[in-house]
N, C-alpha and C. Protein backbone atom coordinates (compact mmCIF):
# COMPACT_ATOMS: atom_id res chain seq x y z
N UNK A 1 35.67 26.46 -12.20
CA UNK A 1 34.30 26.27 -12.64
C UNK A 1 33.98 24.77 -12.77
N UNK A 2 35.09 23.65 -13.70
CA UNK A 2 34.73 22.40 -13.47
C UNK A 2 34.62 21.80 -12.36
N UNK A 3 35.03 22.24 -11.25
CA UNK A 3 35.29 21.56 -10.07
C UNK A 3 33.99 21.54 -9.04
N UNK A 4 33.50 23.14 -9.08
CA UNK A 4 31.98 23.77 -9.33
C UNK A 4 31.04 22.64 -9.70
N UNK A 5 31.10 22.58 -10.68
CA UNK A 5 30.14 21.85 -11.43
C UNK A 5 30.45 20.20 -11.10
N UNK A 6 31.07 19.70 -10.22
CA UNK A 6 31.45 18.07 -10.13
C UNK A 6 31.23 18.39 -8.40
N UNK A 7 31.22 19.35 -8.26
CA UNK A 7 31.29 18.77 -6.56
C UNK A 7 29.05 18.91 -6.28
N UNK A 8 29.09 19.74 -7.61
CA UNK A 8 27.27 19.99 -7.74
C UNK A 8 26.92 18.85 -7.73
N UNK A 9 27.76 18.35 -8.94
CA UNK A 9 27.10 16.59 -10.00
C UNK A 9 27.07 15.71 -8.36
N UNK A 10 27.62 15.69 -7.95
CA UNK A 10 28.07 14.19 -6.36
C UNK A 10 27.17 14.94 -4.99
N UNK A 11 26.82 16.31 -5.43
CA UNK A 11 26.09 16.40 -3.83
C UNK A 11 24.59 16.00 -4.97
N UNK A 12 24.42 15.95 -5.62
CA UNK A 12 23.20 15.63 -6.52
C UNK A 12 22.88 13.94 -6.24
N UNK A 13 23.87 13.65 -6.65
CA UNK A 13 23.88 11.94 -6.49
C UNK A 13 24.03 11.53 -5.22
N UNK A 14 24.40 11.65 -4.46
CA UNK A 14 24.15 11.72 -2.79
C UNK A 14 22.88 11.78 -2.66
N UNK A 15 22.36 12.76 -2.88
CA UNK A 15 21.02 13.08 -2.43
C UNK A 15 20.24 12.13 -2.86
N UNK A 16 20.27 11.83 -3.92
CA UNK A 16 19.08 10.88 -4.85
C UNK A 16 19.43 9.09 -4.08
N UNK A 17 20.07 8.96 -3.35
CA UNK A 17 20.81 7.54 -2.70
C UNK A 17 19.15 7.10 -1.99
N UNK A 18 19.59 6.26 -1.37
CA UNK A 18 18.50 5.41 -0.80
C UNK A 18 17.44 6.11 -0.13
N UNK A 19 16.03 5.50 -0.17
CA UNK A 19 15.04 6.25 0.26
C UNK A 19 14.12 5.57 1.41
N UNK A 20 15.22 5.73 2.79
CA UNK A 20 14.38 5.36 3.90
C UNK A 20 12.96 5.54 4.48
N UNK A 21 12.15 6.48 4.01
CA UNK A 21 11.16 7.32 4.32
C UNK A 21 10.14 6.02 3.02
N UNK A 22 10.46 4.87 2.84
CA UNK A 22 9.11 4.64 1.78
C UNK A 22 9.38 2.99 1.74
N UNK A 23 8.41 2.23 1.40
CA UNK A 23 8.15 0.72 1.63
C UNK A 23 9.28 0.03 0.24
N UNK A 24 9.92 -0.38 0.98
CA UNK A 24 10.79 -0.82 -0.55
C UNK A 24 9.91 -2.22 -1.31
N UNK A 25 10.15 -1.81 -2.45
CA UNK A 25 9.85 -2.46 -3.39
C UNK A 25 9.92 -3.90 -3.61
N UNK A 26 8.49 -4.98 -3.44
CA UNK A 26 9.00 -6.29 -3.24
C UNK A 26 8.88 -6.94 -4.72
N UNK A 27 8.24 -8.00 -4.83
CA UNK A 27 7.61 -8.82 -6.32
C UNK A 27 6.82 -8.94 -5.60
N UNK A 28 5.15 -8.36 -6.80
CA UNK A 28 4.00 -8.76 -5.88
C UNK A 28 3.30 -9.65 -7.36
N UNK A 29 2.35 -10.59 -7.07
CA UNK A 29 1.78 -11.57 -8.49
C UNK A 29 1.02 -12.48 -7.48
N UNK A 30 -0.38 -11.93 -7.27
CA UNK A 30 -1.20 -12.80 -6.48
C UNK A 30 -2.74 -13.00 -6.92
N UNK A 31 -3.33 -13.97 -6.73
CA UNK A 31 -4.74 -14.18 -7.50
C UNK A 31 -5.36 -14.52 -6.34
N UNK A 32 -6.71 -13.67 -6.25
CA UNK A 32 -7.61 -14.46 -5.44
C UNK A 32 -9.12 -14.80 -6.22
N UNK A 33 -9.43 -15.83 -6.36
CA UNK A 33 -10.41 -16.94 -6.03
C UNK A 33 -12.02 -15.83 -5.44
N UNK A 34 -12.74 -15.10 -6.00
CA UNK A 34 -13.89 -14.75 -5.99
C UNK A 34 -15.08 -15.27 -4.76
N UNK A 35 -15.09 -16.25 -5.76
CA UNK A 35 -16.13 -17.81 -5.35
C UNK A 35 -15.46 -18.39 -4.25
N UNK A 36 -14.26 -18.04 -3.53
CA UNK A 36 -13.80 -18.65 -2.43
C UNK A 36 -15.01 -18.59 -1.26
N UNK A 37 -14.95 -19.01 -0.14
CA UNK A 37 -15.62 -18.85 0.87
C UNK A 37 -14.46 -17.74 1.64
N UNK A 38 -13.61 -18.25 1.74
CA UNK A 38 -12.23 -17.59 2.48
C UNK A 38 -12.47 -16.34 1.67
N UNK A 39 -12.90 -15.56 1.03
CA UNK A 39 -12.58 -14.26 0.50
C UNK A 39 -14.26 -13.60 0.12
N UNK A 40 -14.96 -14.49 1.04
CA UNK A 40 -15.94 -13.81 0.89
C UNK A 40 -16.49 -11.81 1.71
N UNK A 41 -15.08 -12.06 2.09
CA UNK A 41 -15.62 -10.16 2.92
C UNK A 41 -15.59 -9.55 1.51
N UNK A 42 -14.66 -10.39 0.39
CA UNK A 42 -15.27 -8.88 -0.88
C UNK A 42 -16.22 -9.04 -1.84
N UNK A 43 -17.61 -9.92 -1.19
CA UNK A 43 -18.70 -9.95 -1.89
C UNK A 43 -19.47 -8.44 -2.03
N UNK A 44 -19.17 -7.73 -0.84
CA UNK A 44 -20.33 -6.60 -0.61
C UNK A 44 -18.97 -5.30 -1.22
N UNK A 45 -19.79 -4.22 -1.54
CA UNK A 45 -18.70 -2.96 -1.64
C UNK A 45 -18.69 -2.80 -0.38
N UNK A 46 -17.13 -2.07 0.08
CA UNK A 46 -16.78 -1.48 0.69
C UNK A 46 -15.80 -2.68 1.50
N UNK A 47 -16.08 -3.88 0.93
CA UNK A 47 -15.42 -4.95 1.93
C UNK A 47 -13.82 -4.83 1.78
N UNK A 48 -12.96 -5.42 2.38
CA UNK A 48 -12.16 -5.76 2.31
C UNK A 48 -11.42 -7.08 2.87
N UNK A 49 -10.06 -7.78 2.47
CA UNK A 49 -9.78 -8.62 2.77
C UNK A 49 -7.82 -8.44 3.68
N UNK A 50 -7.60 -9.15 3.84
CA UNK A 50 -5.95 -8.82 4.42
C UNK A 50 -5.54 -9.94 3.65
N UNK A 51 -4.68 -9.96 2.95
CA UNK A 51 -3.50 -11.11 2.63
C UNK A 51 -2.08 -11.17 3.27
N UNK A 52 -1.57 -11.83 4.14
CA UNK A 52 -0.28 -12.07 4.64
C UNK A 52 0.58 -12.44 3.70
N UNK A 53 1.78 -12.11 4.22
CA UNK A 53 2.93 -12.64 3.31
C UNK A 53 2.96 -12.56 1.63
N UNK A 54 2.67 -11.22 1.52
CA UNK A 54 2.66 -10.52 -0.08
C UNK A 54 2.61 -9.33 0.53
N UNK A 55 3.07 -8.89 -0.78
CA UNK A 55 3.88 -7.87 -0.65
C UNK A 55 5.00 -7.23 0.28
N UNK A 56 5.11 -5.88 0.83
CA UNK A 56 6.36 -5.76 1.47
C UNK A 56 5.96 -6.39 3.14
N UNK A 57 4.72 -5.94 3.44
CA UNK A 57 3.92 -6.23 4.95
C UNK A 57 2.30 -6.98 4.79
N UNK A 58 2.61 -7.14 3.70
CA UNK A 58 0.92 -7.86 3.91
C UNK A 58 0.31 -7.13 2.80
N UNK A 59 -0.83 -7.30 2.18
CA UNK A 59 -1.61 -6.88 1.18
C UNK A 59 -3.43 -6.60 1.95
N UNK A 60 -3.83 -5.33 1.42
CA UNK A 60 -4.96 -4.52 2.13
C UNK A 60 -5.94 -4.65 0.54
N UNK A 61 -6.73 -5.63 0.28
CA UNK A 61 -7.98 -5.71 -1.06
C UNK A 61 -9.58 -4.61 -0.47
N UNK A 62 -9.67 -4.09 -1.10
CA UNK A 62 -10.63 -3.24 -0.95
C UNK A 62 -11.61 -3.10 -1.69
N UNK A 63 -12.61 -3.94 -1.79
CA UNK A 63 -13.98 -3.44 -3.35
C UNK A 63 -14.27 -2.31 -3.28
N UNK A 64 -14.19 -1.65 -4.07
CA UNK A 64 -14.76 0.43 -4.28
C UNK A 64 -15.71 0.09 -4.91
N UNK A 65 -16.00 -0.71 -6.12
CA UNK A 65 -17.17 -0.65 -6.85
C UNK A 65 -17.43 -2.13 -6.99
N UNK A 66 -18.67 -2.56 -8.26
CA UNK A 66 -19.21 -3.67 -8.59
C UNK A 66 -17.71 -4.73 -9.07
N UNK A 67 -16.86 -3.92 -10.51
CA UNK A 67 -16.03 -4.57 -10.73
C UNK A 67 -14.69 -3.86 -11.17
N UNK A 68 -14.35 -3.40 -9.33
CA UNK A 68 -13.06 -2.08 -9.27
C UNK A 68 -12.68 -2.55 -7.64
N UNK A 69 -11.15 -3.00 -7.73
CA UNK A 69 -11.17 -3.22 -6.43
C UNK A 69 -9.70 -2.42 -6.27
N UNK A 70 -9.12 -2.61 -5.15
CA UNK A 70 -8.33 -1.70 -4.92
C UNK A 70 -7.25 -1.97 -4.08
N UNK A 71 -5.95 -2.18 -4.33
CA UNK A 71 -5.10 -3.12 -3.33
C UNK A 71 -3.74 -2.05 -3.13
N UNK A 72 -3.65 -2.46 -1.24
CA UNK A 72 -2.58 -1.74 -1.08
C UNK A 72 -1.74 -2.38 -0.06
N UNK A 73 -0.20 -1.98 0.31
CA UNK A 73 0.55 -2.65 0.70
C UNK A 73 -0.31 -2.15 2.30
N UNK A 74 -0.18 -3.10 3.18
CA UNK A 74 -0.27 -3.06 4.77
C UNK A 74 0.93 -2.35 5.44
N UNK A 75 1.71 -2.01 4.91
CA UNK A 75 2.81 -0.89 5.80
C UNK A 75 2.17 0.53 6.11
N UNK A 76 2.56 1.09 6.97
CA UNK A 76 1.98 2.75 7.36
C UNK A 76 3.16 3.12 6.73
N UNK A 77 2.98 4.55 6.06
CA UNK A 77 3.90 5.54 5.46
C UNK A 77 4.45 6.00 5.83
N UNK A 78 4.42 5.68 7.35
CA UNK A 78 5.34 6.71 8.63
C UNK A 78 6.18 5.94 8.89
N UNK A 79 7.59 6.36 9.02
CA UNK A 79 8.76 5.26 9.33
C UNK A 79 8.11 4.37 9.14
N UNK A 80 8.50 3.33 7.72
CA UNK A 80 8.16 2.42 6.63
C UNK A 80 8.46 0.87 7.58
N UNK A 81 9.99 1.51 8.06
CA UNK A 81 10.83 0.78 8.32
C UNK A 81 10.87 -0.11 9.57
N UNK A 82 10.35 0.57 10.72
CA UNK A 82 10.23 0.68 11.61
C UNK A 82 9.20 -0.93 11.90
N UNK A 83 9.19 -1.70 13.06
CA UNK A 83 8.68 -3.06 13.17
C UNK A 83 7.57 -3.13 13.58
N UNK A 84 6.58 -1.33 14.12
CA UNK A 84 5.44 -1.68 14.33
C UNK A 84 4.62 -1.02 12.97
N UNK A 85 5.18 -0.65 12.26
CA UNK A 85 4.18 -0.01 11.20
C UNK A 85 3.71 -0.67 10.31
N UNK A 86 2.43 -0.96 10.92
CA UNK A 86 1.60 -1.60 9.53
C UNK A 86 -0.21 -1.08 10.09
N UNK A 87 -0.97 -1.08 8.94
CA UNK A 87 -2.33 -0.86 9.18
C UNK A 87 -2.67 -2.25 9.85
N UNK A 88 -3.25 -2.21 11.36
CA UNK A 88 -3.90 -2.78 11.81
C UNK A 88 -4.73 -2.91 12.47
N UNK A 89 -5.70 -2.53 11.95
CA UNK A 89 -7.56 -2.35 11.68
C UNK A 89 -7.60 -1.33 10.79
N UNK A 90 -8.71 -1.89 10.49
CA UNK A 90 -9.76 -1.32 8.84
C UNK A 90 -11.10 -1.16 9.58
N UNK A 91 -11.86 -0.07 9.78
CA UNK A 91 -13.15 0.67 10.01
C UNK A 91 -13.68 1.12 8.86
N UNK A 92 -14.84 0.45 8.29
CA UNK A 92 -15.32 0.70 7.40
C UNK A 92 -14.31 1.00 5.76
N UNK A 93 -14.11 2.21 5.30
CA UNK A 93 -13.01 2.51 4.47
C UNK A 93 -11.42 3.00 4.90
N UNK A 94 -11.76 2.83 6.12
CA UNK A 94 -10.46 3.76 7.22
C UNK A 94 -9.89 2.84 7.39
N UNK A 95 -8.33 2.88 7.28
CA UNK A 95 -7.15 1.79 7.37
C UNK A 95 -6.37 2.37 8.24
N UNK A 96 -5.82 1.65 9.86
CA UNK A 96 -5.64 2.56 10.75
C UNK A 96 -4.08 1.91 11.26
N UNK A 97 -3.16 2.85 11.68
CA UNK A 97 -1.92 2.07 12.04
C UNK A 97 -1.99 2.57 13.06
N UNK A 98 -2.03 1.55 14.61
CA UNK A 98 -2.24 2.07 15.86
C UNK A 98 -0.56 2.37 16.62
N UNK A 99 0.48 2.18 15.83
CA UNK A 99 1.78 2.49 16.02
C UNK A 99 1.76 3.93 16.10
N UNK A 100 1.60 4.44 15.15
CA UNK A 100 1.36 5.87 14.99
C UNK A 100 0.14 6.83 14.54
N UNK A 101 -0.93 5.56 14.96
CA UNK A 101 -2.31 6.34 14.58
C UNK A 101 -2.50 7.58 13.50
N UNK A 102 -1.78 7.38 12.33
CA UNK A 102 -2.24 7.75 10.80
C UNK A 102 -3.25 6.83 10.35
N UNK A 103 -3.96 7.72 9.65
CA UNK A 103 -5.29 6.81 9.12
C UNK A 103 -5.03 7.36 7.60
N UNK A 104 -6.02 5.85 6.88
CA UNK A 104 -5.43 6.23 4.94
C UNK A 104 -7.10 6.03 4.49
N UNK A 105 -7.41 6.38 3.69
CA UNK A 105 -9.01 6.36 3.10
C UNK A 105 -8.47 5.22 1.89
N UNK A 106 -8.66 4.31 2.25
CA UNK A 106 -9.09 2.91 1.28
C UNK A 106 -9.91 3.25 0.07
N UNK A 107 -11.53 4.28 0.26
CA UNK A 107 -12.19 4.19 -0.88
C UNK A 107 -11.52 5.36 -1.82
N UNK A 108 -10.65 6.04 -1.66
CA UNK A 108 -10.01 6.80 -2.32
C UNK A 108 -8.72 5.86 -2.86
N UNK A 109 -7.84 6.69 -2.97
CA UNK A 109 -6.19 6.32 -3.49
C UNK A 109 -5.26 5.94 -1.93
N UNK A 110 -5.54 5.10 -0.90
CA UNK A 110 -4.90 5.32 -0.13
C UNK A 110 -4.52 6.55 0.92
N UNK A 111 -4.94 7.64 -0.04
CA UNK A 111 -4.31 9.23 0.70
C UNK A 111 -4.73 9.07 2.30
N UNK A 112 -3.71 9.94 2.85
CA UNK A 112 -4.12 10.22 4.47
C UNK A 112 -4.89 10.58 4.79
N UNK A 113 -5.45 10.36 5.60
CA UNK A 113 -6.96 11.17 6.51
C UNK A 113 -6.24 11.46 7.49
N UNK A 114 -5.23 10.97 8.52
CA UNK A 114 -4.62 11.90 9.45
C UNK A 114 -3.42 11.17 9.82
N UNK A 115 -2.77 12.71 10.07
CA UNK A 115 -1.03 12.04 10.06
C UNK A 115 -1.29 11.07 11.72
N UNK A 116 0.62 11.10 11.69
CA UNK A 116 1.28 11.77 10.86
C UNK A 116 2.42 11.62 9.46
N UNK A 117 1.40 10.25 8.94
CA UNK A 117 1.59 10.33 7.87
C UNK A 117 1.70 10.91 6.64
N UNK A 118 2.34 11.42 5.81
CA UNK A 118 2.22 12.32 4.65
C UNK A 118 1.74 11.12 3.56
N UNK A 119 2.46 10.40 2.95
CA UNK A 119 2.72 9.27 2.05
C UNK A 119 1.05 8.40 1.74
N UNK A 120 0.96 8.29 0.94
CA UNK A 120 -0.57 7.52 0.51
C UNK A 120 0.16 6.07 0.58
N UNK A 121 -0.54 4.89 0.97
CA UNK A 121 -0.42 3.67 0.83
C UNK A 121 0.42 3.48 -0.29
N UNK A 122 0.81 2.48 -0.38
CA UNK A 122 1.68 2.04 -1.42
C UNK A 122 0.42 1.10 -2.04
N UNK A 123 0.43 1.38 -3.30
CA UNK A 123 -0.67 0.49 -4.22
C UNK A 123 -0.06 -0.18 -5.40
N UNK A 124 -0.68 -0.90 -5.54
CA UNK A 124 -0.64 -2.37 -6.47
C UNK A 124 -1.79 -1.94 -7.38
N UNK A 125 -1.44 -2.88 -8.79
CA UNK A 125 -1.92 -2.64 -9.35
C UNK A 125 -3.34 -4.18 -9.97
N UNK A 126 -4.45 -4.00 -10.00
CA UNK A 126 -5.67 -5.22 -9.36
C UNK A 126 -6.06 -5.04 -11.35
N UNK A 127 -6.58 -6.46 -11.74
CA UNK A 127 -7.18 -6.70 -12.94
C UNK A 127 -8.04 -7.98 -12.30
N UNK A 128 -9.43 -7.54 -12.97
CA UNK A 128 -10.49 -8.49 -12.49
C UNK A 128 -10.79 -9.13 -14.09
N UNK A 129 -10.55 -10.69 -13.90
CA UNK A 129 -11.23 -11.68 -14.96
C UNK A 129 -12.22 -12.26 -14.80
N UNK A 130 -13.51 -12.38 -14.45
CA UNK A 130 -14.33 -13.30 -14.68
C UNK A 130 -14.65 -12.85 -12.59
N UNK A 131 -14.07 -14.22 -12.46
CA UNK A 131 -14.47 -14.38 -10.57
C UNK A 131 -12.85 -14.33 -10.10
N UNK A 132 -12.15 -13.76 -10.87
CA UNK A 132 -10.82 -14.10 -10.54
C UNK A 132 -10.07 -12.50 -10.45
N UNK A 133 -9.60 -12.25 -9.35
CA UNK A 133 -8.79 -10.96 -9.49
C UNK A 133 -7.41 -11.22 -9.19
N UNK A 134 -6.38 -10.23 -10.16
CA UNK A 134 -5.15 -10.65 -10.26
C UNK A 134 -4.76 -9.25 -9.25
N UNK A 135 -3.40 -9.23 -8.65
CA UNK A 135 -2.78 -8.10 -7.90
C UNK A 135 -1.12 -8.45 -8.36
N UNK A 136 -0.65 -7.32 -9.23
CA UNK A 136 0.50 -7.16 -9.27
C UNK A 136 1.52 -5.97 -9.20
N UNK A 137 2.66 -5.80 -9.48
CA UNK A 137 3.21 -4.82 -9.56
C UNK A 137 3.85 -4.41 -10.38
């Protein structure tokens, strides 16, 4: 019966091991500048901006509302891993990875609009001060 129960405990812990299927986890701590000219696509709703070199593939800013914006990592959810997956082009609220043509709804939570992605964007978490919005994790 103990032996039962230990060969359970290690196929348990096996299982729970690394999780190829998802954007690993970087340090994200970025501010953008409102009043910039450079960041003016998120004057209007619905705009968005791209930031390079943050987060795991790039950072996706999205205004949903007056003072609600919405940030997500630029990797596609489909093989994370893989060197062409990232959203590249944004149509209106549609964030599109032409690697594997999954699309994610920006004015929502990231979620899929079509695979064959399962996985919603990976999101960050956005605090707006004044003209200043912070993006961290």
């Amino acid at each position: 019966m103990r032996n039962s129960v230990t060969i359970i405990f290690l196929i348990f812990l096996i299982s729970c091991g690394e999780r190829n299927n998802y954007i690993p986890d970087v340090f994200v701590n970025h501010e953008i500048d409102l009043n910039s000219p450079e960041n003016i696509s998120l004057s209007a709703l619905g705009g968005n901006l791209i930031i390079e070199n943050q987060g795991y593939n790039g950072l996706i800013v999205y205004r949903f509302s007056n003072y609600e914006y919405h940030a997500f990592d630029k990797s596609c959810t489909y093989e994370p891993l893989t060197a062409c997956a990232e959203i590249d082009s944004i149509s209106s609220s549609l964030a599109i990875c032409n690697c594997c043509n999954s699309v994610f709804l920006l004015d929502q939570d990231g979620s899929v609009a079509n695979g064959p992605a399962i996985l919603s964007l990976k999101r960050y978490s956005t605090f707006l001060d004044g003209n200043m919005l912070f993006i961290s994790n």
